[in-house]
Protein backbone atom coordinates (compact mmCIF):
# COMPACT_ATOMS: atom_id res chain seq x y z
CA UNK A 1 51.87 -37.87 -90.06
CA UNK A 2 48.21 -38.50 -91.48
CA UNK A 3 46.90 -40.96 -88.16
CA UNK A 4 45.30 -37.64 -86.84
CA UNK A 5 43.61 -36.76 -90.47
CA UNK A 6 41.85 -40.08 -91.09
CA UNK A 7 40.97 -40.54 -87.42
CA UNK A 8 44.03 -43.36 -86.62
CA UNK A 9 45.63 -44.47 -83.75
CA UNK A 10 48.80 -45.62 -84.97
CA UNK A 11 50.53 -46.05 -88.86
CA UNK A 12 48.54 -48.83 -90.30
CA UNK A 13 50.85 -49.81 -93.13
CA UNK A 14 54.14 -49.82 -91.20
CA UNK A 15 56.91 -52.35 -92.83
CA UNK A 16 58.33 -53.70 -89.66
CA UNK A 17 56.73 -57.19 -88.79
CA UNK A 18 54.27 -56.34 -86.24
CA UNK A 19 51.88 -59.85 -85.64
CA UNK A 20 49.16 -57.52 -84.57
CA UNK A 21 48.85 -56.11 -87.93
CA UNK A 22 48.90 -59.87 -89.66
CA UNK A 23 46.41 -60.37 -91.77
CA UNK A 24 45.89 -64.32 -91.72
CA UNK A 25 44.47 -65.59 -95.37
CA UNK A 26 43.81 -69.47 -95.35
CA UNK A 27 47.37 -70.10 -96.46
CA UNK A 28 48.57 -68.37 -93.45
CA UNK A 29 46.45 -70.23 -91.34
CA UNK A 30 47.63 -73.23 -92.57
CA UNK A 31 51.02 -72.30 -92.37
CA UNK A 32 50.86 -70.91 -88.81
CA UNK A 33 49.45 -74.17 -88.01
CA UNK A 34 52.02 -76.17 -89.80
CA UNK A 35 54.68 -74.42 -88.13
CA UNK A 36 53.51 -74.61 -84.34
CA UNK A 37 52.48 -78.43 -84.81
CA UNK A 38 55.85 -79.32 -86.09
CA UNK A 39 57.52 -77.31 -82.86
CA UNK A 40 55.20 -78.84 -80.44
CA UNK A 41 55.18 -82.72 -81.70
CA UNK A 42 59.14 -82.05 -82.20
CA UNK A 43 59.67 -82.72 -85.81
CA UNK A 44 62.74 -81.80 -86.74
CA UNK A 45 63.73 -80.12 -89.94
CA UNK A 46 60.85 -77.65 -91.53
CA UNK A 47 60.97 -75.27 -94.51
CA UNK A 48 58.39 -72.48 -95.12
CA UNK A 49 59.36 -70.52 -98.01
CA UNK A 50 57.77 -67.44 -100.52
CA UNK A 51 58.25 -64.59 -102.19
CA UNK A 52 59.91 -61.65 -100.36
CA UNK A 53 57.07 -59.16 -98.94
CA UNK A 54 54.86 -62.20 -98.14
CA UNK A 55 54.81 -62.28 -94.62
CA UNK A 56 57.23 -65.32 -93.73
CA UNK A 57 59.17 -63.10 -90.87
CA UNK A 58 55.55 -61.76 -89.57
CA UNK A 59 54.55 -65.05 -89.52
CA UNK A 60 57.41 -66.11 -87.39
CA UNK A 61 57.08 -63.35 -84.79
CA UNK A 62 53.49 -64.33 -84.29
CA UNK A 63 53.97 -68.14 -83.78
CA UNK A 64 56.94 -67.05 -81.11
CA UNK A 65 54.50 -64.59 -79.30
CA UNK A 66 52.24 -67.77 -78.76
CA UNK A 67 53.63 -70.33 -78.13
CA UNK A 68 53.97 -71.48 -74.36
CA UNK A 69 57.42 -69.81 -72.59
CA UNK A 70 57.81 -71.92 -70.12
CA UNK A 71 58.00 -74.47 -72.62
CA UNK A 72 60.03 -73.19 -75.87
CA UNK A 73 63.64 -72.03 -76.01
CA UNK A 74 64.59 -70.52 -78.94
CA UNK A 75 67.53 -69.13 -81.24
CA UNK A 76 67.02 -66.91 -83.90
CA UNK A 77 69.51 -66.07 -86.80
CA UNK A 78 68.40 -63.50 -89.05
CA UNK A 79 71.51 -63.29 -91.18
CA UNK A 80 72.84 -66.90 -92.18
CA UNK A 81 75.69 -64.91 -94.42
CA UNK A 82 78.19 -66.83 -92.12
CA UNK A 83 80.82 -69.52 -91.57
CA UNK A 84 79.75 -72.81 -89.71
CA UNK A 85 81.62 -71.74 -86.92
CA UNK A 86 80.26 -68.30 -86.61
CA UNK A 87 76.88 -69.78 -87.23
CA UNK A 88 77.08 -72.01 -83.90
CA UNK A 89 78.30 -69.17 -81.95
CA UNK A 90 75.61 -67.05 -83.48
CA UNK A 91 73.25 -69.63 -82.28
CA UNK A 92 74.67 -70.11 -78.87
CA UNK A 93 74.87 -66.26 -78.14
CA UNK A 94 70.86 -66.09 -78.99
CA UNK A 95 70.21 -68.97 -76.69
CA UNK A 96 71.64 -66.64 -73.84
CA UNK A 97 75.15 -67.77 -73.36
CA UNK A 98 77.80 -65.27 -72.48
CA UNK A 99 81.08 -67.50 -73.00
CA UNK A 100 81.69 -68.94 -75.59
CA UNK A 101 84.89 -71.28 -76.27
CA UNK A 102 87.04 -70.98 -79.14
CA UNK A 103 86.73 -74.74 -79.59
CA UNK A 104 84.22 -75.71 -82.29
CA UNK A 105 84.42 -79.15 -80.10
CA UNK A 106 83.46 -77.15 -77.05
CA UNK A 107 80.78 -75.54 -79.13
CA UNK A 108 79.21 -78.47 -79.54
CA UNK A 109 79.34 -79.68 -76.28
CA UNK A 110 77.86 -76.62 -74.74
CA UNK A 111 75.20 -77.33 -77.20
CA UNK A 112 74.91 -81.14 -76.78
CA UNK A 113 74.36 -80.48 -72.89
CA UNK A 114 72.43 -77.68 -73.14
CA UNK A 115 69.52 -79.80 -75.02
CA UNK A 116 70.08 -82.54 -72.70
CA UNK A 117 69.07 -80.47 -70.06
CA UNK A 118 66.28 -78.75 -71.92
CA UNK A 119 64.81 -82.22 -72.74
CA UNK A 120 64.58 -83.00 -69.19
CA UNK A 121 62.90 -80.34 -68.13
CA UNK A 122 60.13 -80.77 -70.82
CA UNK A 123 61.20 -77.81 -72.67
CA UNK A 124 61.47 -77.60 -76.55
CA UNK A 125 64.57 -76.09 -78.36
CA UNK A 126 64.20 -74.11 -81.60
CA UNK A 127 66.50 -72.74 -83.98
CA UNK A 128 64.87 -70.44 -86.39
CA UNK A 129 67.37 -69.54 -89.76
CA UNK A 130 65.46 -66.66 -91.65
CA UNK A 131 66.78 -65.59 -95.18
CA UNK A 132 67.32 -69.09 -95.48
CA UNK A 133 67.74 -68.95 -99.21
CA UNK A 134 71.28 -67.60 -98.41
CA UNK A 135 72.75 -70.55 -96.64
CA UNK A 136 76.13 -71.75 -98.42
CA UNK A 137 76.15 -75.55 -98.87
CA UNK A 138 78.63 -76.07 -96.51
CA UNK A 139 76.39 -74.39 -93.61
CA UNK A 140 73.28 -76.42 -94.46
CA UNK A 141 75.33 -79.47 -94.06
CA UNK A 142 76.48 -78.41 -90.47
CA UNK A 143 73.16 -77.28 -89.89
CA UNK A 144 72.06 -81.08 -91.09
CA UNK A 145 74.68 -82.52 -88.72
CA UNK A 146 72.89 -80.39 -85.85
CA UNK A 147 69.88 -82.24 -86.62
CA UNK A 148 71.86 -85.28 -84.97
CA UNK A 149 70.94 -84.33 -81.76
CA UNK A 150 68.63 -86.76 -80.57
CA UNK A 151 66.57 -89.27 -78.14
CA UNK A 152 65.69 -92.92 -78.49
CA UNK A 153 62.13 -91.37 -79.63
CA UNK A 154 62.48 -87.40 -80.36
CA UNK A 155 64.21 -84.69 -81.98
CA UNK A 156 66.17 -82.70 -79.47
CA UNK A 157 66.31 -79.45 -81.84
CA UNK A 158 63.58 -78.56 -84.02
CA UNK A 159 64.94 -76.70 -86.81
CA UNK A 160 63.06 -74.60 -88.99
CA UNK A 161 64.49 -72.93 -92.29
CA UNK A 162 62.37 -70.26 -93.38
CA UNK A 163 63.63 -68.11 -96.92
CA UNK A 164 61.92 -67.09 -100.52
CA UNK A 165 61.57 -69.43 -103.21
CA UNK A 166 65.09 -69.96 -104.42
CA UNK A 167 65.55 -71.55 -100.74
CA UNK A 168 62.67 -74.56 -102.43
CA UNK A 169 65.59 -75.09 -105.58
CA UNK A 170 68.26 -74.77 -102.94
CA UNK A 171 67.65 -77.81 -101.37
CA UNK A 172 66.35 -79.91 -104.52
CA UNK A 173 70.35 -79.98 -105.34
CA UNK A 174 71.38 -83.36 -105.70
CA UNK A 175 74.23 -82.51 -103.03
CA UNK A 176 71.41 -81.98 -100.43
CA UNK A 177 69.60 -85.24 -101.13
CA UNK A 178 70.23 -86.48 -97.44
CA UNK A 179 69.02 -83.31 -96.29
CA UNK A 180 65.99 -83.27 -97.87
CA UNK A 181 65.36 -86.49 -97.29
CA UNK A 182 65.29 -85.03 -93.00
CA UNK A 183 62.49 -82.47 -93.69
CA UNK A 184 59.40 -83.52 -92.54
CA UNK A 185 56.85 -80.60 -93.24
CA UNK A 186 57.48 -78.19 -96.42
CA UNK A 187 55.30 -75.23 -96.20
CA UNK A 188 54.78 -72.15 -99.07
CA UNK A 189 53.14 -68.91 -98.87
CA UNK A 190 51.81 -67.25 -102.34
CA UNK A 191 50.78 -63.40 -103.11
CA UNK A 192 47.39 -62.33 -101.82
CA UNK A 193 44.15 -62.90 -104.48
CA UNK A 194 42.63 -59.29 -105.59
CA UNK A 195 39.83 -60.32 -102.97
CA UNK A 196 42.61 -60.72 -100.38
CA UNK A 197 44.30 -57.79 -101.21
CA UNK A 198 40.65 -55.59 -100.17
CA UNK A 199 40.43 -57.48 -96.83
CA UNK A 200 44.10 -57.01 -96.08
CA UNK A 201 43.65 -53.14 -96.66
CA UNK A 202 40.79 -53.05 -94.48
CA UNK A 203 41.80 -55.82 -91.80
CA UNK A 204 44.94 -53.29 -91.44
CA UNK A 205 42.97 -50.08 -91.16
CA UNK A 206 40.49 -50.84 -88.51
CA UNK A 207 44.02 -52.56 -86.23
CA UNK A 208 45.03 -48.75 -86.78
CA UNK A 209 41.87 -47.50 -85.04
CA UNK A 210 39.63 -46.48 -88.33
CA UNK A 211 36.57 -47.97 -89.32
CA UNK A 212 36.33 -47.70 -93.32
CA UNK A 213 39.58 -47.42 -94.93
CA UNK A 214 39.40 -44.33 -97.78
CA UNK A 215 40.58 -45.70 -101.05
CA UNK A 216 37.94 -46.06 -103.98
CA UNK A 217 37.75 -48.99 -105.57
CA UNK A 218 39.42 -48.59 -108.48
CA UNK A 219 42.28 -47.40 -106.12
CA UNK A 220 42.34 -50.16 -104.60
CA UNK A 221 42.23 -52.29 -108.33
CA UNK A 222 45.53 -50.49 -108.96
CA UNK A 223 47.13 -51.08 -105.61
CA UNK A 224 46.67 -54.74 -106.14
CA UNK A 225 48.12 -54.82 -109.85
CA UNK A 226 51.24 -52.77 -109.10
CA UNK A 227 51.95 -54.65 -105.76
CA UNK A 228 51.63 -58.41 -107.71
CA UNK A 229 49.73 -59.13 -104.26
CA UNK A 230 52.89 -58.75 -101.86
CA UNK A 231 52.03 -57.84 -98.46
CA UNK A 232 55.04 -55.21 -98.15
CA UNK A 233 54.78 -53.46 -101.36
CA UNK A 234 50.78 -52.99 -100.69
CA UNK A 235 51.79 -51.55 -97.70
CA UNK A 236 54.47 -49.05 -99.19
CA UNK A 237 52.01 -48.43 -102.09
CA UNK A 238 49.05 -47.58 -99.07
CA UNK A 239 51.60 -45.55 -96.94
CA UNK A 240 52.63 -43.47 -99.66
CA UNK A 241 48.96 -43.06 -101.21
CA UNK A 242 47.57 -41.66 -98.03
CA UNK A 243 50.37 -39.11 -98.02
CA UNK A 244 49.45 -37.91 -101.23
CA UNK A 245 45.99 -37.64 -100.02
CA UNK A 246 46.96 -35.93 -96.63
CA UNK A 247 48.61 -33.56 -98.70
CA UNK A 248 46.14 -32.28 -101.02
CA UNK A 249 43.57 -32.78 -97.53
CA UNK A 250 41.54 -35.41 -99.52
CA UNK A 251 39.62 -38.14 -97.55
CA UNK A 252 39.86 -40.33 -100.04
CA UNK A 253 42.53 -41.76 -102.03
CA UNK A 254 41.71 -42.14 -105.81
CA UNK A 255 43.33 -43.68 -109.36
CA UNK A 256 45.58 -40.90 -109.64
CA UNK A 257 47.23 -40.93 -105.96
CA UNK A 258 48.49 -44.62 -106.73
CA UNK A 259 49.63 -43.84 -110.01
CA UNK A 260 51.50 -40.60 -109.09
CA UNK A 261 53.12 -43.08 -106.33
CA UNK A 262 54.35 -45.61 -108.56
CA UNK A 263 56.08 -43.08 -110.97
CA UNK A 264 57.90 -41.84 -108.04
CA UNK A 265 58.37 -45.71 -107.11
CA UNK A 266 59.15 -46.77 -110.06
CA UNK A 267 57.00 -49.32 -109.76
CA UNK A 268 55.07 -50.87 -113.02
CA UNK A 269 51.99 -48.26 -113.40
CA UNK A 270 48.64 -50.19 -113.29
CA UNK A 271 46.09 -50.02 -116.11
CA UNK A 272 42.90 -49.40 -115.55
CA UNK A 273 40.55 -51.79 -115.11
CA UNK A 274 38.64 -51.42 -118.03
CA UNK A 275 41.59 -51.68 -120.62
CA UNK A 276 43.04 -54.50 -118.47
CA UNK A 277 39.84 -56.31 -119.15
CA UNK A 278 40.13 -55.17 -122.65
CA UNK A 279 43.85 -56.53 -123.46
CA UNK A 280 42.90 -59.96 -121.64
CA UNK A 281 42.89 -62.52 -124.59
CA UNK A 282 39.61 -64.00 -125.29
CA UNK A 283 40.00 -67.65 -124.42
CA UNK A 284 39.40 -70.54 -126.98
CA UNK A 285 36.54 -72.19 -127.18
CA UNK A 286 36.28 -75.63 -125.94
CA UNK A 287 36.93 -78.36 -128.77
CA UNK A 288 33.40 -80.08 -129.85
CA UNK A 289 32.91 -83.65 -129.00
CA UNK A 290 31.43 -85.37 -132.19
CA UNK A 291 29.87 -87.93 -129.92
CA UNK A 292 29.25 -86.61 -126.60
CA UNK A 293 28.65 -88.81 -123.64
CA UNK A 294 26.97 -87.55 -120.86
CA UNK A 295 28.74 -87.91 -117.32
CA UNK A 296 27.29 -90.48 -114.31
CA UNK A 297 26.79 -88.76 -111.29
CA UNK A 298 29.31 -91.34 -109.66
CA UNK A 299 31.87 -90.02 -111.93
CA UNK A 300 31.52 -86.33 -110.99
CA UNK A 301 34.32 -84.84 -109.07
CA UNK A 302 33.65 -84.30 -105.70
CA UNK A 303 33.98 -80.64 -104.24
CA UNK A 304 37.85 -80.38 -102.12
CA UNK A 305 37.97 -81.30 -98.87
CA UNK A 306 39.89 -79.03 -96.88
CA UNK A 307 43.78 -79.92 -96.06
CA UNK A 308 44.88 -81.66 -93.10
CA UNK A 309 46.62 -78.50 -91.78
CA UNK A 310 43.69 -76.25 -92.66
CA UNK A 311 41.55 -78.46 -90.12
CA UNK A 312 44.48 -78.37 -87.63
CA UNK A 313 44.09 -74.37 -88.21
CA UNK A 314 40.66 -74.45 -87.09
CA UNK A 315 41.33 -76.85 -84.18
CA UNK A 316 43.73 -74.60 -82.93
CA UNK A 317 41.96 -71.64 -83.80
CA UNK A 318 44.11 -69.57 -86.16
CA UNK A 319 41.15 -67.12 -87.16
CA UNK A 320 40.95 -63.76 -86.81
CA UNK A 321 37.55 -61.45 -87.58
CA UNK A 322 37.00 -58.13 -89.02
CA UNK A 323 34.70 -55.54 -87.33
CA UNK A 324 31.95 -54.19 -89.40
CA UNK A 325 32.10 -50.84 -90.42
């Protein structure tokens, strides 16, 4: 309703989980490459969890869009709220077939021979569980016992599990031990930083067609502490904001637009910056050595080297770059 106001092609804050709007952070990055390496070089079990709103399905829809078709065959399962026997003919039905036996025996077997034949064509086989964290323990198990299916040398099905945090204390149950013991990559992602948070704004905006995005900076302060740095709820809290502002025909969208949006939200209303600063306790000094001793350079700790995945990111060139204004 406001794209033609602020000069937009298309709704830049939309909540379905369109990869052309993600925004990839280094985390992201890493997890994108994470993911796609553990597909390719046929890992097995993986688990990428985090917070709802964070990106996980986005994420998912991205790495699918890219990687090679002639090459990948996958099964997606969106809602794991089922029985192990609907759950294989949930996964069978999403790897195209139209039949399928009443037989949990035959199940298998359709399965068995349909990796088989997948394998010698040089094709990979994914199953994808989203909402993970909703699994019963009696489908992870049969969902372990899928991870069976095997060569001499590979993994026949690559399995990832992808859910929000309570999916990470899911499988830390003793129960699960043999499980977890089969996951070879864990990946997380966490909230945006307040930096982030600006950048994601903006990196959305300009995919939308606009050059500078219109909220003040303080606007954009408050956005960031009401949303706790989830994608989803910056992008309801944006949505809604630019309504307000469409609606009094103001090009920009100030203090007030956010905070009118998160009474109607009922969202936790932001304070602003300057008493947030205000209420932050003052931290302690640091205790005084009576005999200091002055560090050797040899002890000093060397400045992070980035993680093995982040240099996998760069190798296979998960970056994206913002326009200038």
């Amino acid at each position: 309703m406001y794209n033609e106001f602020f000069g937009l092609q298309k709704n830049p804050f939309n909540l379905t989980p369109d990869p052309e709007f993600l925004y990839l952070t280094p985390q992201h990055r890493e997890a994108l490459a994470g993911l796609t390496y553990a597909i390719l070089a046929r890992k097995g079990f993986v688990v990428l969890t985090g917070n709802a709103g964070t990106g996980k399905t986005t994420l998912l829809t991205r790495i699918l869009e890219h990687l090679p078709a002639s090459r990948i065959q996958s099964s997606v399962i969106v809602n794991p709220t089922l029985t192990p026997s609907e759950f294989l003919e949930a996964t069978l039905l999403d790897f195209g077939f139209k039949d399928i036996p009443p037989s949990k025996a035959q199940r298998i077997s359709i399965l068995q021979s349909f990796l088989w034949r997948g394998h010698r064509e040089g094709k990979i086989t994914a199953l994808i569980v989203d909402e993970a964290h909703k699994l019963s323990l009696e489908l992870i198990e049969e969902i372990r016992l899928l991870g069976n299916f095997e060569s001499a040398s590979e993994k026949l099905l690559q399995i990832l599990l992808v859910g929000q945090s309570e999916l990470d204390d899911l499988l830390n149950c003793e129960s699960l031990r043999q499980f977890k013991q089969r996951i070879s990559l864990r990946l997380a992602i966490e909230p945006l930083s307040a930096t982030e948070i600006e950048q994601y704004i903006q990196y959305r905006w300009m995919k939308a067609g606009g050059s500078r995005a219109p909220f003040c900076a303080a606007a954009i302060d408050s956005i960031g502490q009401a949303s706790e740095g989830i994608p989803r709820v910056i992008n309801v809290l944006c949505d809604n904001t630019l309504m307000q502002a469409f609606g009094e025909e103001s090009g920009i969208v100030e203090v007030r637009h956010v905070l009118a949006v998160c009474r109607e939200l009922q969202f936790a209303q932001p304070l602003p910056k300057s008493i947030a600063v205000a209420e932050a306790p003052t931290p302690a000094p640091p205790p005084v050595e009576a005999f200091p001793i002055r560090t050797l350079e040899r002890y000093e700790t060397a400045a992070a080297k980035p993680s093995v995945l982040a240099r996998l990111a760069g190798k296979l060139k998960f970056m994206q770059r913002i326009e200038p204004a």
